[in-house]
Protein backbone atom coordinates (compact mmCIF):
# COMPACT_ATOMS: atom_id res chain seq x y z
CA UNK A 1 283.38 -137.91 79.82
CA UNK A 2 284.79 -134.20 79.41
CA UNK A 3 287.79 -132.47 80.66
CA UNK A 4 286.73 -129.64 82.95
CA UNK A 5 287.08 -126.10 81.99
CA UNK A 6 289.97 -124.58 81.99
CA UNK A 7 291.17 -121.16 83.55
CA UNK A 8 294.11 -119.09 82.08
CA UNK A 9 295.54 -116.02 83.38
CA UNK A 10 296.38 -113.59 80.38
CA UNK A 11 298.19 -110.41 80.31
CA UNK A 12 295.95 -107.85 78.21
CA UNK A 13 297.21 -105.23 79.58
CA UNK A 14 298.16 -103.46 75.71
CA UNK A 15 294.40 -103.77 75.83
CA UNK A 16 292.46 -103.25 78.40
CA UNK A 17 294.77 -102.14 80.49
CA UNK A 18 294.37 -104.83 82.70
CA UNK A 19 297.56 -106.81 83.51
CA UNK A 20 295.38 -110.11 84.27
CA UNK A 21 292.36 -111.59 82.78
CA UNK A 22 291.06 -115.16 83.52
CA UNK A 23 289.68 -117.19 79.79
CA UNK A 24 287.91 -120.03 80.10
CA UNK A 25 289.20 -122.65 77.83
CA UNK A 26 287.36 -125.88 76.78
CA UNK A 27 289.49 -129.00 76.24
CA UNK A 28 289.46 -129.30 72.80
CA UNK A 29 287.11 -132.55 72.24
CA UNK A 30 284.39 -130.78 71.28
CA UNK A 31 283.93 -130.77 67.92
CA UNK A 32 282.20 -128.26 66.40
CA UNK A 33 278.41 -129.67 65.54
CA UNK A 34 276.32 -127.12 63.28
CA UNK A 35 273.40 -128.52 63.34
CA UNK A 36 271.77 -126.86 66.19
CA UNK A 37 272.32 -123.94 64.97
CA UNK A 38 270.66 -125.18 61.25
CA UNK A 39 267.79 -126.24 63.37
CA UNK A 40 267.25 -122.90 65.24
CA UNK A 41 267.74 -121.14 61.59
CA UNK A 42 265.01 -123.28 59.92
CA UNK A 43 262.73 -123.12 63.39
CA UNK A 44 263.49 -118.99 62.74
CA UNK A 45 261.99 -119.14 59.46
CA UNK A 46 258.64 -121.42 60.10
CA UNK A 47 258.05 -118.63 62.37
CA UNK A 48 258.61 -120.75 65.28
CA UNK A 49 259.94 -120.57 68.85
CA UNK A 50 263.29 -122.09 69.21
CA UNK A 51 266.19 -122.18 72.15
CA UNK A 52 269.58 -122.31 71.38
CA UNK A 53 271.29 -124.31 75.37
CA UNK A 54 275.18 -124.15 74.96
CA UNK A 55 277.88 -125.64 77.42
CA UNK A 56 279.61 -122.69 78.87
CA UNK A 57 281.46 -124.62 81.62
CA UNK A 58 281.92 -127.95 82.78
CA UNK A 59 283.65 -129.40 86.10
CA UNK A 60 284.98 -132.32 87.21
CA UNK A 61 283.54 -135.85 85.66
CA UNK A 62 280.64 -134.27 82.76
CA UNK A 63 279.20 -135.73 80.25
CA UNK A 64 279.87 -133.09 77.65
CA UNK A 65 282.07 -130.02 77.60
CA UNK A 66 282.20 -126.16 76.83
CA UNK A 67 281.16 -125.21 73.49
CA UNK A 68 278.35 -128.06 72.89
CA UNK A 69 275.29 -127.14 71.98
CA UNK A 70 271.40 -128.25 71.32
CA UNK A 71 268.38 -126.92 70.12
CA UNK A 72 264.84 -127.27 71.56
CA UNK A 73 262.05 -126.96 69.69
CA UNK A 74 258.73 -125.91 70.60
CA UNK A 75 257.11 -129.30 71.05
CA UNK A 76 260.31 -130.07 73.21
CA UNK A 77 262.35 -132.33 70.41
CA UNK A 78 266.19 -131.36 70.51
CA UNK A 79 268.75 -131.47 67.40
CA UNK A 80 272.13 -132.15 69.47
CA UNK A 81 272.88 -132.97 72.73
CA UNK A 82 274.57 -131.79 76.16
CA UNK A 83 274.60 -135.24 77.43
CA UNK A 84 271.61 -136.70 78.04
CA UNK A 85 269.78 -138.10 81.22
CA UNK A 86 268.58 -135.84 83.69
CA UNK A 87 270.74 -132.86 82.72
CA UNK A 88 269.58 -132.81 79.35
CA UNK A 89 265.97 -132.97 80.47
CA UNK A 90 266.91 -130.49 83.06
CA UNK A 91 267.82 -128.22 79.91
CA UNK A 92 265.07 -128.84 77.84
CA UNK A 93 262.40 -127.80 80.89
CA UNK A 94 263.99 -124.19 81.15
CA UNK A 95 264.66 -124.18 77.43
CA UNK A 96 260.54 -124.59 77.10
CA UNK A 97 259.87 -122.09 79.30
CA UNK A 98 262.40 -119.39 78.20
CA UNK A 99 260.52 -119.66 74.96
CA UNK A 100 257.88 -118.79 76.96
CA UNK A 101 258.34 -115.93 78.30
CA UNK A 102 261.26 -114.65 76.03
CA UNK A 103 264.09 -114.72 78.89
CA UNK A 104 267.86 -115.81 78.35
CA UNK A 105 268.96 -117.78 81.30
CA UNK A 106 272.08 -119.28 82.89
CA UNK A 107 271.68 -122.51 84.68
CA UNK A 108 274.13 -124.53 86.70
CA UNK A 109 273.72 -128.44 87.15
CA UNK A 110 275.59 -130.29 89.83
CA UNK A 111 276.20 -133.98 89.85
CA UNK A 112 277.65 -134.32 93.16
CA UNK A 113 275.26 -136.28 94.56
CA UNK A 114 276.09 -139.27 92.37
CA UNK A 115 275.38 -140.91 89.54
CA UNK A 116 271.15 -141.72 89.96
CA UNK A 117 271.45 -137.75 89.35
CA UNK A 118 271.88 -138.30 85.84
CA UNK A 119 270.03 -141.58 85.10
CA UNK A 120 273.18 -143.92 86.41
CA UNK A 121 275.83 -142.32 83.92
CA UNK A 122 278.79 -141.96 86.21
CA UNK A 123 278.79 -137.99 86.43
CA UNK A 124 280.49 -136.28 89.33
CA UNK A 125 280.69 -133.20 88.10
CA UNK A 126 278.95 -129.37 87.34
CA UNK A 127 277.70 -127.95 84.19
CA UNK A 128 277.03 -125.00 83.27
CA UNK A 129 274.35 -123.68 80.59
CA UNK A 130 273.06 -120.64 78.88
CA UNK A 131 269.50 -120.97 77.09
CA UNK A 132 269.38 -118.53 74.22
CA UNK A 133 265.27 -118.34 73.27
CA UNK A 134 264.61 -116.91 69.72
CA UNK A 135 260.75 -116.48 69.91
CA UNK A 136 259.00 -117.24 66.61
CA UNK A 137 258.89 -113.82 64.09
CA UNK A 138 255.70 -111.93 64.52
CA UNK A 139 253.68 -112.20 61.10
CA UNK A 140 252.97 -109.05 59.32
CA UNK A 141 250.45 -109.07 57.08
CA UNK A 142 250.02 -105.84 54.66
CA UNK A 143 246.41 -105.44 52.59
CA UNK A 144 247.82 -103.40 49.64
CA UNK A 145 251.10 -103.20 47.77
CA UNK A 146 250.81 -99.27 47.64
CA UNK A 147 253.74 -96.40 48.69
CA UNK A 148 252.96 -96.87 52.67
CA UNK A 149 253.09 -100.52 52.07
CA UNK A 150 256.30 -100.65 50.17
CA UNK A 151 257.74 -97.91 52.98
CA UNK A 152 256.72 -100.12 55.97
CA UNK A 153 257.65 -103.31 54.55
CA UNK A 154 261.75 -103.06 55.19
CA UNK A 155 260.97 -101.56 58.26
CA UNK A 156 259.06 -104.49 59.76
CA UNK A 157 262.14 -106.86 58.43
CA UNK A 158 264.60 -104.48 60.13
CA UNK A 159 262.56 -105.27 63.16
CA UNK A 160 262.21 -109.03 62.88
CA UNK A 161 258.81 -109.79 61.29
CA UNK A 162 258.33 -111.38 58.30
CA UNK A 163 255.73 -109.95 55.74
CA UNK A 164 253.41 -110.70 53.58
CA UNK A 165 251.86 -108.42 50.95
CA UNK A 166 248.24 -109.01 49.02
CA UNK A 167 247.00 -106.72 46.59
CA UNK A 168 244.57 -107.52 43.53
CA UNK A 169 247.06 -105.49 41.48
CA UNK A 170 249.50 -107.89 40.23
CA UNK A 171 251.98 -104.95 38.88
CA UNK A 172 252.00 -103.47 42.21
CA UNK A 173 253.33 -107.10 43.52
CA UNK A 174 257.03 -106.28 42.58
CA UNK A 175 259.77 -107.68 44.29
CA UNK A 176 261.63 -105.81 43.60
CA UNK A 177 259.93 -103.08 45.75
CA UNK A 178 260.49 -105.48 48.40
CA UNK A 179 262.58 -106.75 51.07
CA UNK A 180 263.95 -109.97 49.95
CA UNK A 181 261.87 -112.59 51.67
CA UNK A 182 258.87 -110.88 51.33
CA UNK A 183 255.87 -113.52 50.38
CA UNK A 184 253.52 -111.66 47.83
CA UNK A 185 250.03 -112.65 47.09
CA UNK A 186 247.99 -111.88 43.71
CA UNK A 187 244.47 -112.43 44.80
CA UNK A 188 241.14 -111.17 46.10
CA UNK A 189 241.30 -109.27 49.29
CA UNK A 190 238.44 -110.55 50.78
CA UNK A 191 239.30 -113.99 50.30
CA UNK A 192 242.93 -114.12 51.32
CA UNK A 193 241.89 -112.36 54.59
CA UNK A 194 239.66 -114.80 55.26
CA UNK A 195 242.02 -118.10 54.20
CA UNK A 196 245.43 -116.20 55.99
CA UNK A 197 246.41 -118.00 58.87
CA UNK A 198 245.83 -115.16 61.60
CA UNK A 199 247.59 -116.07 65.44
CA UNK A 200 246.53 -113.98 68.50
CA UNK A 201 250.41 -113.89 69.66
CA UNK A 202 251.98 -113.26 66.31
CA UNK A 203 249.53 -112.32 63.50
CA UNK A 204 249.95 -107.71 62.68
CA UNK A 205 247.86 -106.88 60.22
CA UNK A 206 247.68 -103.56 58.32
CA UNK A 207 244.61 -102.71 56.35
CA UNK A 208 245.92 -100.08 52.91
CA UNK A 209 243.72 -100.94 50.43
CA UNK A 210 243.59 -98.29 47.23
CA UNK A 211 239.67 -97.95 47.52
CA UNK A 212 237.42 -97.15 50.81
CA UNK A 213 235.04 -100.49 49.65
CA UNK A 214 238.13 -102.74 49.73
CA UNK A 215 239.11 -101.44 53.01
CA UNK A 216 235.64 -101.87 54.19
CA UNK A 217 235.54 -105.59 52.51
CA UNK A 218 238.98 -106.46 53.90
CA UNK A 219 238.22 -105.05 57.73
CA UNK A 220 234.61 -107.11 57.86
CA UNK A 221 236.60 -110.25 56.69
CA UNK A 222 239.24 -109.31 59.77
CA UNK A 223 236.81 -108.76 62.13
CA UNK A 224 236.68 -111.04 65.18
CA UNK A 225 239.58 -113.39 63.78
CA UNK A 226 242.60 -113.83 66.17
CA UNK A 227 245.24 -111.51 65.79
CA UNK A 228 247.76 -109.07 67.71
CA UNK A 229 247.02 -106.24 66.11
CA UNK A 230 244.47 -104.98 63.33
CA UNK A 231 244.95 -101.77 61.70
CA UNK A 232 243.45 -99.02 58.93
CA UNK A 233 244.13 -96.68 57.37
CA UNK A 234 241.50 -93.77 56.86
CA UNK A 235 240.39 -90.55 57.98
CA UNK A 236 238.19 -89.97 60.90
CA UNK A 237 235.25 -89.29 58.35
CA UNK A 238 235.93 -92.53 56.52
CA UNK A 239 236.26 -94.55 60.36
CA UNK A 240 232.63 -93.02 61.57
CA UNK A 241 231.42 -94.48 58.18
CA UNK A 242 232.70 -98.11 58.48
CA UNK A 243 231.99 -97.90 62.35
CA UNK A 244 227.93 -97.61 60.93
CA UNK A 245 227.88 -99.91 58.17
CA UNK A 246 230.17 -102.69 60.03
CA UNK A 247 229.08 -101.89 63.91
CA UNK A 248 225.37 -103.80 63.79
CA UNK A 249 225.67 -105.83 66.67
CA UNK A 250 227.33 -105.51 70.24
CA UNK A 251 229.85 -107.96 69.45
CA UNK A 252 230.69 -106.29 66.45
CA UNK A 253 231.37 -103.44 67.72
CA UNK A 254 233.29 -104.83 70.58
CA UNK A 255 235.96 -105.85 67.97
CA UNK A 256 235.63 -102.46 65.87
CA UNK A 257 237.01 -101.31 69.33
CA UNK A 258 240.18 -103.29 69.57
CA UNK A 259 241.16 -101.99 65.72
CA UNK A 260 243.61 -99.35 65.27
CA UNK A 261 242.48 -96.44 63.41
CA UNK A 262 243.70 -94.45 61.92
CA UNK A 263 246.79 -96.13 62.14
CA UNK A 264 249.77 -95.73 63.85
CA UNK A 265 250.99 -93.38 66.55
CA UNK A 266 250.45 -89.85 65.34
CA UNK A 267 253.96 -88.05 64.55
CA UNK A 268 252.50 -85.45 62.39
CA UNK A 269 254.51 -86.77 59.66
CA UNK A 270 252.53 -86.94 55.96
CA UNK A 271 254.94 -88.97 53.93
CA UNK A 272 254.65 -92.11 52.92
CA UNK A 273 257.81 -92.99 55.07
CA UNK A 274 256.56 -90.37 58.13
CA UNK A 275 253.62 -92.43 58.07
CA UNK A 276 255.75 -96.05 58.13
CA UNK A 277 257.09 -94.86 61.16
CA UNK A 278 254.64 -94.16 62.97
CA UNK A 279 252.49 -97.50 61.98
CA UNK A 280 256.00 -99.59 62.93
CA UNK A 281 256.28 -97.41 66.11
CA UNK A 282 252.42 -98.76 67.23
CA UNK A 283 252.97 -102.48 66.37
CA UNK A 284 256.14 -102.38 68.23
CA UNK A 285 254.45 -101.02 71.32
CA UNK A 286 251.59 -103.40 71.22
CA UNK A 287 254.61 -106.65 71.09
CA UNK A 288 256.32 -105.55 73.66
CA UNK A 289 253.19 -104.37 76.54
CA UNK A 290 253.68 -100.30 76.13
CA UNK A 291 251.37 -97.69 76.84
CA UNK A 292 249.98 -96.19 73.37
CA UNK A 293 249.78 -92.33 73.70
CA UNK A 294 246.51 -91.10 72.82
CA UNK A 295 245.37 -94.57 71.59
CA UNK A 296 242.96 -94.41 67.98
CA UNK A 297 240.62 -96.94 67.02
CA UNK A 298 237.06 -96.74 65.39
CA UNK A 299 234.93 -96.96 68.02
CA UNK A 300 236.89 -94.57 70.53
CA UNK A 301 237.75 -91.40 68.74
């Protein structure tokens, strides 16, 4: 069992000006266990949903003290543990749903009531958690390896997606005209859009083709596949077009309606960076539920 938590009085007052300020101090048994956090790393780069549940206070008689940690994965396996039994399950139920809905929580457990509250270990004491969720990296996926391509690329790592780029151009598939991490694919459009693994939560797609037909091929292999966002590049001209060669049935044209065209928010901005922007600034207001100003796609223009 743990030492409880400790709480020192010191003077910061050179600091904060403060002449007291209470620490909490672990007892010193903890030793430092890095695997959690390797498992929430490698969870962070499958893409996946992870929770990171660390000690930040223990009382009394507890099974494990400030500073340990676990990780939960999305299927509810742990790497670690905060001691086991009914806390630990306890700590793996929130963990689950703060992946859910993307919410950090701080949970207190209380033992008091004996030891059949934690599956007959002889606990008498409190602990306290925080659950840390790191929800798995939205997915963007980028149809050409042109200059708004290779703009909007860092900017969707700077924001916590991970990209992929396809083009048919293999010299346009530089890396290094890429983020590092970038996955680049040498192929035909059509058939990598239609062998990507799209995801209605995670999956952004961006449709930059260098030719009108590939844009047309690309969007018709997109069409009706789960994703979070679908967008494309083109003038209104070039939209009304696709929206009468690709629009032939009702259903059809219920998902023309749902793709963002022309893309992004419009800024004004011409550049191929301008134009970054303002794709980045859409995508980000679809993940997180805001209000799109003035909202484009083909079938509403």
């Amino acid at each position: 069992m743990s030492s409880p938590t400790r709480f020192v009085s010191i003077d910061t007052t050179a600091i904060d000006g403060c002449q007291n300020s209470l620490v909490a101090m672990g007892d010193g048994r903890e030793i430092a266990d890095t695997s959690p956090m390797q498992a929430v790393l490698s969870e962070r780069d499958k893409g996946n949903a992870v929770a990171l549940v660390t000690i930040i206070c223990a009382t009394g008689s507890a099974p494990r003290g400030m500073g340990s940690q676990m990780a939960v994965k999305s299927d509810g396996s742990i790497v670690g543990t905060v001691g086991g039994g009914n806390l630990e399950l306890f700590a793996i139920r929130h963990a689950l749903e703060a992946m859910k809905d993307g919410c950090a929580r701080q949970l207190h457990y209380d033992f008091s009531r004996g030891a059949e509250q934690n599956v007959e270990k002889a606990c008498t004491g409190t602990s306290d958690f925080l659950i840390q969720p790191f929800l798995g990296a939205p997915h963007l996926v980028l149809f050409g390896a042109g200059h708004i391509a290779r703009a909007l690329a860092p900017l969707a790592v700077s924001c916590g997606f991970r990209v992929t780029v396809a083009d048919v151009r293999e010299d346009f598939l530089d890396a290094r005209l890429f983020p590092e991490g970038t996955k680049l694919i040498h192929g035909d459009f059509v058939q990598i859009a239609r062998e990507m693994p799209f995801d209605a939560a995670s999956t952004y797609a961006a449709i930059m083709t260098y030719g009108h037909s590939h844009d047309e091929e690309v969007l018709d292999a997109c069409l009706g596949r789960p994703c979070r966002y679908l967008g494309l590049v083109g003038s209104k001209a070039k939209l009304a077009e696709l929206w009468r060669h690709l629009g032939t049935t009702d259903e059809r044209k219920s998902w023309l309606q749902d793709v963002h065209a022309p893309i992004g928010l419009n800024l004004g901005g011409r550049s191929p960076a301008e134009i970054a922007v303002s794709i980045m600034s859409e995508m980000l207001a679809v993940r997180y539920g805001r209000p799109i100003p003035n909202a484009m796609t083909i079938g509403r223009k």
